[in-house]
PDB file of N, CA and C in Angstrom:
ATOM      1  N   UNK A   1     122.337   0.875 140.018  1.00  0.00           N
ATOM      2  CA  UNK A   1     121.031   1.431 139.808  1.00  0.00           C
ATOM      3  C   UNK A   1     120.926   2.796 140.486  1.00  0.00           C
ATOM      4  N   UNK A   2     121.361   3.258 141.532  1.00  0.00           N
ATOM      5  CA  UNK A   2     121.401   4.186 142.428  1.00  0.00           C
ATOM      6  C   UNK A   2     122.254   5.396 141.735  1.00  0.00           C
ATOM      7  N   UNK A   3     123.483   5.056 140.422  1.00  0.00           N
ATOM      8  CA  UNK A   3     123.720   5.998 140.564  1.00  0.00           C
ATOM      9  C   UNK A   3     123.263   6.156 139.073  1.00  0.00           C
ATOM     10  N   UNK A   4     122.268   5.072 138.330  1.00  0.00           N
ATOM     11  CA  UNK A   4     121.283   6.001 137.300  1.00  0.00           C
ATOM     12  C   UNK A   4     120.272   6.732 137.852  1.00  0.00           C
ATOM     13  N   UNK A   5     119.787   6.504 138.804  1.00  0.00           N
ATOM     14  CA  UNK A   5     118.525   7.482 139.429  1.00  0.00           C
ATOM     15  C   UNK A   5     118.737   8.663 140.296  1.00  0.00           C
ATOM     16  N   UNK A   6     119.982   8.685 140.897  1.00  0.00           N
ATOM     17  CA  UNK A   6     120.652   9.991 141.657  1.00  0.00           C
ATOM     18  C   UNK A   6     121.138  11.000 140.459  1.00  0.00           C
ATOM     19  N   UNK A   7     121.809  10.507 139.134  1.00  0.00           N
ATOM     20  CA  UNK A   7     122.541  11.274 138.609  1.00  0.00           C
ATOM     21  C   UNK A   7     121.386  11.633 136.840  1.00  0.00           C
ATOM     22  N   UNK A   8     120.329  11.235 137.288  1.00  0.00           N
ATOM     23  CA  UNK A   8     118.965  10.978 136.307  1.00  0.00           C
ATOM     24  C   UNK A   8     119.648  10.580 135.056  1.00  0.00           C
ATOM     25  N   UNK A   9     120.500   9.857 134.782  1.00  0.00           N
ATOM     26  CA  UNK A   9     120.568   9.179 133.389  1.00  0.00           C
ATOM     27  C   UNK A   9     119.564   8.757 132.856  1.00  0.00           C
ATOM     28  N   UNK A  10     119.911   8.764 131.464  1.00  0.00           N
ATOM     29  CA  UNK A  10     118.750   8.284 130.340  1.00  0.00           C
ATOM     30  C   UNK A  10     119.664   7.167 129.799  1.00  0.00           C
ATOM     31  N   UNK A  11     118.790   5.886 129.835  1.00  0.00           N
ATOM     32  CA  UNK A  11     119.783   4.460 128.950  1.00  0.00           C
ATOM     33  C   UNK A  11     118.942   4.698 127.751  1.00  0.00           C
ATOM     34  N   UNK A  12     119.577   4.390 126.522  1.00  0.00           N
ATOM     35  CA  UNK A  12     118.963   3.525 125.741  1.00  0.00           C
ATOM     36  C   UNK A  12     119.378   2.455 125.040  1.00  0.00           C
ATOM     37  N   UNK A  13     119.230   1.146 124.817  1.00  0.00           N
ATOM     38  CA  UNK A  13     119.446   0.089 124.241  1.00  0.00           C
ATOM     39  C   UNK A  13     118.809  -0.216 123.292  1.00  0.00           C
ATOM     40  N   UNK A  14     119.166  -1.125 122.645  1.00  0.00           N
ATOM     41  CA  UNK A  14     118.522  -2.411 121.766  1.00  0.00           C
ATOM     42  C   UNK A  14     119.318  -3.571 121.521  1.00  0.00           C
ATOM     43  N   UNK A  15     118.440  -4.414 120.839  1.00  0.00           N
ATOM     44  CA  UNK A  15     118.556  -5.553 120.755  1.00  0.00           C
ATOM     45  C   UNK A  15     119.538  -5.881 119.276  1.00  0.00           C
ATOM     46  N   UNK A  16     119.335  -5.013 118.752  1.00  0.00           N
ATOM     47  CA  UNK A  16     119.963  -5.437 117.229  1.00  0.00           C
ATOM     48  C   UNK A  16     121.137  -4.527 116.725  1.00  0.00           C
ATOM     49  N   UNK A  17     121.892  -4.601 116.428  1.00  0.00           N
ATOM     50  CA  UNK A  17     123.263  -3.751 116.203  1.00  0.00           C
ATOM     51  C   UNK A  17     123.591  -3.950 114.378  1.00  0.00           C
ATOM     52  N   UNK A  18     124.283  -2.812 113.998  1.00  0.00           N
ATOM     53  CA  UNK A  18     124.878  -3.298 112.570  1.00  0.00           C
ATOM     54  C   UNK A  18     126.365  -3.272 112.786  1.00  0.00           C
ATOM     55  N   UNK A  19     126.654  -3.824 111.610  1.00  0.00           N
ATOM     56  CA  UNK A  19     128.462  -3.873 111.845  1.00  0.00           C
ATOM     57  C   UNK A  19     129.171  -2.028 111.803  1.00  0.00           C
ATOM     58  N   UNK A  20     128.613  -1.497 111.544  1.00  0.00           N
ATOM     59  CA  UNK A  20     129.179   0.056 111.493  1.00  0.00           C
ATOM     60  C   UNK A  20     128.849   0.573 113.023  1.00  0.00           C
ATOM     61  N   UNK A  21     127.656  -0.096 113.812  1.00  0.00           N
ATOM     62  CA  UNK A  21     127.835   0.154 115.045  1.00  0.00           C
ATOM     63  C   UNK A  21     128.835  -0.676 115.845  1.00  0.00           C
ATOM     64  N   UNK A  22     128.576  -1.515 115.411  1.00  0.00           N
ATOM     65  CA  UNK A  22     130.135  -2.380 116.400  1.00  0.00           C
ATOM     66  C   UNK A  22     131.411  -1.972 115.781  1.00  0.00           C
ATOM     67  N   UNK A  23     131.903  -1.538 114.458  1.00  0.00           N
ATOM     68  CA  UNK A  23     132.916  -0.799 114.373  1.00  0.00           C
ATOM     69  C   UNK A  23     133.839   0.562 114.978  1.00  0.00           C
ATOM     70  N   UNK A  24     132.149   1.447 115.117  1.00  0.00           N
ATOM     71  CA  UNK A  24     131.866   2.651 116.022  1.00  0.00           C
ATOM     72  C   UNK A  24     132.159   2.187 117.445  1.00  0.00           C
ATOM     73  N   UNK A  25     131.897   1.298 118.520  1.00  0.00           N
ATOM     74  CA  UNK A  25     132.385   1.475 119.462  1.00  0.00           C
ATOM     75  C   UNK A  25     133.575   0.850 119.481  1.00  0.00           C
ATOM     76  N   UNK A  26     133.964  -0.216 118.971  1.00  0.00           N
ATOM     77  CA  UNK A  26     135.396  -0.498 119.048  1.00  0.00           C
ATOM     78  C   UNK A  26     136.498   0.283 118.509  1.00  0.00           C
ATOM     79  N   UNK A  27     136.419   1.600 118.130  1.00  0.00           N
ATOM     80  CA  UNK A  27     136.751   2.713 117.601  1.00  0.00           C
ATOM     81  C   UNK A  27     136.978   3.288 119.058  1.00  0.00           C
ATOM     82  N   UNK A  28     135.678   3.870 119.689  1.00  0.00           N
ATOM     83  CA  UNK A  28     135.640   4.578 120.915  1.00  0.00           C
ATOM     84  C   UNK A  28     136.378   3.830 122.255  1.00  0.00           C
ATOM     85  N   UNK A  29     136.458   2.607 122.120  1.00  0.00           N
ATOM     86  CA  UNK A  29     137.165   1.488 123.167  1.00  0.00           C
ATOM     87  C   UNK A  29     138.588   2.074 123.066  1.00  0.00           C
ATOM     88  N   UNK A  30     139.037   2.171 121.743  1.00  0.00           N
ATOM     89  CA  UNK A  30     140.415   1.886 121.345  1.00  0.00           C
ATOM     90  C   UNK A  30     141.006   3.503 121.748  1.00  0.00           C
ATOM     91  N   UNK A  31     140.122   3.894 121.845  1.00  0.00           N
ATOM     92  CA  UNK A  31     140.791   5.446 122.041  1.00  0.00           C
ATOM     93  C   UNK A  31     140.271   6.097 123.183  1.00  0.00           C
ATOM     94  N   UNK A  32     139.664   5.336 124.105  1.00  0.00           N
ATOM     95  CA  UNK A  32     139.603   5.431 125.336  1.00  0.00           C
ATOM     96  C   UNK A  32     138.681   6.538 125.712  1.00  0.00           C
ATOM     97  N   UNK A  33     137.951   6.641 124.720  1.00  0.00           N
ATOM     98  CA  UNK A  33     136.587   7.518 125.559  1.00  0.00           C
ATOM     99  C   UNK A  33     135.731   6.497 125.965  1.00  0.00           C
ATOM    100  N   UNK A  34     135.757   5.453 125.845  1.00  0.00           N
ATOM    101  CA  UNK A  34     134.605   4.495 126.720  1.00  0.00           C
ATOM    102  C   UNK A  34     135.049   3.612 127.413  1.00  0.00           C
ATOM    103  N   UNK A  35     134.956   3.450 128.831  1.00  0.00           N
ATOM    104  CA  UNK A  35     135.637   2.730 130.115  1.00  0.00           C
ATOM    105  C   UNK A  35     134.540   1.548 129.887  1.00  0.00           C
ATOM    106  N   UNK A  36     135.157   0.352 129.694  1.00  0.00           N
ATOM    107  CA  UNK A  36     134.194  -0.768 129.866  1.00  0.00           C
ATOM    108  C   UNK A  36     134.197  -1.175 130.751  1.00  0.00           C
ATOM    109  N   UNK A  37     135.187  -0.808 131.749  1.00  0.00           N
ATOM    110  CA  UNK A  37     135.977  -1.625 133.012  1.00  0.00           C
ATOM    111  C   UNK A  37     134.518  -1.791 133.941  1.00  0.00           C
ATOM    112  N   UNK A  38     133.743  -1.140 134.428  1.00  0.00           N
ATOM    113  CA  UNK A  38     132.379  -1.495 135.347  1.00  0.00           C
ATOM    114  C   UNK A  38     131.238  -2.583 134.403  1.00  0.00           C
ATOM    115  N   UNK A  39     131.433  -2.813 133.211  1.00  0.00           N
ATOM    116  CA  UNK A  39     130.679  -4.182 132.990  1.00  0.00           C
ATOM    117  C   UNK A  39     131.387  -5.539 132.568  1.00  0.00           C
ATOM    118  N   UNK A  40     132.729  -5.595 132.754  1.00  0.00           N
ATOM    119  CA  UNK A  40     133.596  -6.516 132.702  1.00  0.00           C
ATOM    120  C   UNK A  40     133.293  -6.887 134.042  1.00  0.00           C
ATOM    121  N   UNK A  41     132.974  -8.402 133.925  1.00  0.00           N
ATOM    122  CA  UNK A  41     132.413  -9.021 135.886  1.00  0.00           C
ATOM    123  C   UNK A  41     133.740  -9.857 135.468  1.00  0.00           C
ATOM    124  N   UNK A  42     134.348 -10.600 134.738  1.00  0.00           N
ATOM    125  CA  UNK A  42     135.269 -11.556 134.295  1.00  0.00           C
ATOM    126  C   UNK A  42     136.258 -11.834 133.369  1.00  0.00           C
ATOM    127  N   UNK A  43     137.387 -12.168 134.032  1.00  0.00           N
ATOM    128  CA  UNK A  43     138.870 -12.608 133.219  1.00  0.00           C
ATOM    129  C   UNK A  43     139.210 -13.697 133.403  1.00  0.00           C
ATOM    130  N   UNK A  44     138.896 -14.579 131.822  1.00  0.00           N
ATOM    131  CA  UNK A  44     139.575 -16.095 132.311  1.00  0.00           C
ATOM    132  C   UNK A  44     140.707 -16.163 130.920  1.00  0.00           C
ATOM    133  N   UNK A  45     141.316 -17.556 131.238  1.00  0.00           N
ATOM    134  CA  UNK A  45     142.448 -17.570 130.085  1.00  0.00           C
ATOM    135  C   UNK A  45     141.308 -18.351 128.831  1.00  0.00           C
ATOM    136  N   UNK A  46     141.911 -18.295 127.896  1.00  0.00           N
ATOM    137  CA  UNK A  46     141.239 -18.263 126.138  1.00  0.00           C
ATOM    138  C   UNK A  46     140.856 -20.012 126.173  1.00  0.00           C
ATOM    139  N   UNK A  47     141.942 -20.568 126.907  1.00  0.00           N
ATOM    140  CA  UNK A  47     141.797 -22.162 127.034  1.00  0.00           C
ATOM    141  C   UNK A  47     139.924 -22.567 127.846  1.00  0.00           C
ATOM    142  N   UNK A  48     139.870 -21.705 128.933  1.00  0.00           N
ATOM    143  CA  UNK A  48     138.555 -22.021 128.954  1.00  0.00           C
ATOM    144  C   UNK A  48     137.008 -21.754 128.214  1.00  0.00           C
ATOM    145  N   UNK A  49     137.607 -20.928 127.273  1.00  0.00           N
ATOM    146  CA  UNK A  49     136.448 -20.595 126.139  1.00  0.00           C
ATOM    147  C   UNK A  49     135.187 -21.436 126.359  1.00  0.00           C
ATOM    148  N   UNK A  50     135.295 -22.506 126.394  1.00  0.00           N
ATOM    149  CA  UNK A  50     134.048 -23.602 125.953  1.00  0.00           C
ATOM    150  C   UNK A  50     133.227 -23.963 127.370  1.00  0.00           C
ATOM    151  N   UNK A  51     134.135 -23.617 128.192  1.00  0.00           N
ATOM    152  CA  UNK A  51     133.735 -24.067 129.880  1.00  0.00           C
ATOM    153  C   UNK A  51     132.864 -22.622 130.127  1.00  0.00           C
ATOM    154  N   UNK A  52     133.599 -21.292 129.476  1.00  0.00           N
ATOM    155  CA  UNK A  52     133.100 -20.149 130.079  1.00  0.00           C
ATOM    156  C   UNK A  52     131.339 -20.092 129.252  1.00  0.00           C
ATOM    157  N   UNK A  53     131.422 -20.585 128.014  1.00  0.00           N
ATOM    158  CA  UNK A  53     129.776 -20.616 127.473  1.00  0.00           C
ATOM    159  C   UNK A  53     128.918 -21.154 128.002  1.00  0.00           C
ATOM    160  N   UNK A  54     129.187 -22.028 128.765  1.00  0.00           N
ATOM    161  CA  UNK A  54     128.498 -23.060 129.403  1.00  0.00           C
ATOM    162  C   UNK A  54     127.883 -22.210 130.476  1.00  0.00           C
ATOM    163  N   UNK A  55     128.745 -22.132 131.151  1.00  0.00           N
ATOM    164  CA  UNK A  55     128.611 -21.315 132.476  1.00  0.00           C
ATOM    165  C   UNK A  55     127.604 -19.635 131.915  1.00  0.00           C
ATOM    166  N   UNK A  56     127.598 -18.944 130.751  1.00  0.00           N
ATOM    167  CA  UNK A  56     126.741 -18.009 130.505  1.00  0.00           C
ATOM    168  C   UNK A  56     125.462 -18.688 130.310  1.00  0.00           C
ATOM    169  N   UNK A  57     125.583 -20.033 129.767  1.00  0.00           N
ATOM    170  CA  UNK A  57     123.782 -20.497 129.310  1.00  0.00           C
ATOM    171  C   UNK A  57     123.746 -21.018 130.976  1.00  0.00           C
ATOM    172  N   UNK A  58     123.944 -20.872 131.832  1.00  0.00           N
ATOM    173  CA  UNK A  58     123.698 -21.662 132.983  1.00  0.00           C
ATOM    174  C   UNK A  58     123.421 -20.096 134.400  1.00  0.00           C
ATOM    175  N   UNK A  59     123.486 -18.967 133.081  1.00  0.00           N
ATOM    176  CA  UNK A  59     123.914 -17.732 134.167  1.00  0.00           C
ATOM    177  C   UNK A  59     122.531 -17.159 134.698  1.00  0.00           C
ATOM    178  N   UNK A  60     121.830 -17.768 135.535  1.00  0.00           N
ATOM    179  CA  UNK A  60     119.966 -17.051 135.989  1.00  0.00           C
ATOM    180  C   UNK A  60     120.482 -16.217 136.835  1.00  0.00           C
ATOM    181  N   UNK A  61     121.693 -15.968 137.567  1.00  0.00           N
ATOM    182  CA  UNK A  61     121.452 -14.456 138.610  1.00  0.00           C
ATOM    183  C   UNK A  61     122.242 -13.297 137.466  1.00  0.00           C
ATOM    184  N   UNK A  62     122.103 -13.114 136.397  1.00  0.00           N
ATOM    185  CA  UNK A  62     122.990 -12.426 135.753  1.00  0.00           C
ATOM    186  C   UNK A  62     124.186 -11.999 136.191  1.00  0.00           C
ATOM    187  N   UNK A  63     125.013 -12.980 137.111  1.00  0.00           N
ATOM    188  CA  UNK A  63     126.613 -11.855 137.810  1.00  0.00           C
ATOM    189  C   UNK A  63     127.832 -11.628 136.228  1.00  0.00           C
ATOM    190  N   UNK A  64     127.587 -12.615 135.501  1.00  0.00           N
ATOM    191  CA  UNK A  64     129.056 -12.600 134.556  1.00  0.00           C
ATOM    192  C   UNK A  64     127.840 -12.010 133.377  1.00  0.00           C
ATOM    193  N   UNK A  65     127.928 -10.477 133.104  1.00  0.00           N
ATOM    194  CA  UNK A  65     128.033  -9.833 131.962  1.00  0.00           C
ATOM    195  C   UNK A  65     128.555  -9.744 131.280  1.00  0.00           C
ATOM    196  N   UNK A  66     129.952  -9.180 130.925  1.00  0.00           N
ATOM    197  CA  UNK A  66     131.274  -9.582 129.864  1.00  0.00           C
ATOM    198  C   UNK A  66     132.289  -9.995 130.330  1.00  0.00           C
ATOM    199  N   UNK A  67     132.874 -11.326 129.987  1.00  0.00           N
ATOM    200  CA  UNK A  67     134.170 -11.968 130.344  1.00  0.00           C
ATOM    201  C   UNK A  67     134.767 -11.885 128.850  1.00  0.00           C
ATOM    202  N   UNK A  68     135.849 -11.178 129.362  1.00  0.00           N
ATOM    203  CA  UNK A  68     137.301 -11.134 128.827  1.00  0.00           C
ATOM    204  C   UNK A  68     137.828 -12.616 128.522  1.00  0.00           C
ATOM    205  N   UNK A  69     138.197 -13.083 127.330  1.00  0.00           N
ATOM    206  CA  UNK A  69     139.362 -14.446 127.248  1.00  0.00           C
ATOM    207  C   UNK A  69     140.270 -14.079 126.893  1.00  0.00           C
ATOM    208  N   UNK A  70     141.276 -14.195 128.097  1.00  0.00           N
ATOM    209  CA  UNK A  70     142.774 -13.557 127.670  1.00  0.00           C
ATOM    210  C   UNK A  70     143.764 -14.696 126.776  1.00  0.00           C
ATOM    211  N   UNK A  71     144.788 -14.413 125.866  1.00  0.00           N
ATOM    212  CA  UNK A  71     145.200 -15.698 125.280  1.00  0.00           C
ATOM    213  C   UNK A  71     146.606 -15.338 126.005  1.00  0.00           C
TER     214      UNK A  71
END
């Protein structure tokens, strides 16, 4: 938070995406203008898939934002 208000960033979000926007950043991922690495909180193996959902519907302090399932 400190370094959106020191460095005055502007966010903007929403809630609803189309597939040409999720194409668009997995485009920008792949070619490395966008570091996801600071909202990745988690890396588990692919086997816990079903354990790791659980644990997001169970998530009230928000710590696990995007977990990675590695196979």
């Amino acid at each position: 938070m400190q370094k959106i208000v020191t460095t005055e960033l502007t966010i903007r979000g929403n809630y609803v995406y189309g597939l040409e926007d999720f194409s668009s950043s997995l485009k920008l991922l792949e070619e490395g203008k966008i570091d996801a690495s600071p909202i990745i909180t988690h890396y588990r193996p692919l086997t816990d898939g079903v354990e790791v959902f659980k644990e997001l519907e169970d998530n009230r302090d928000g710590s696990m934002l995007k977990i990675i399932l590695e196979s």
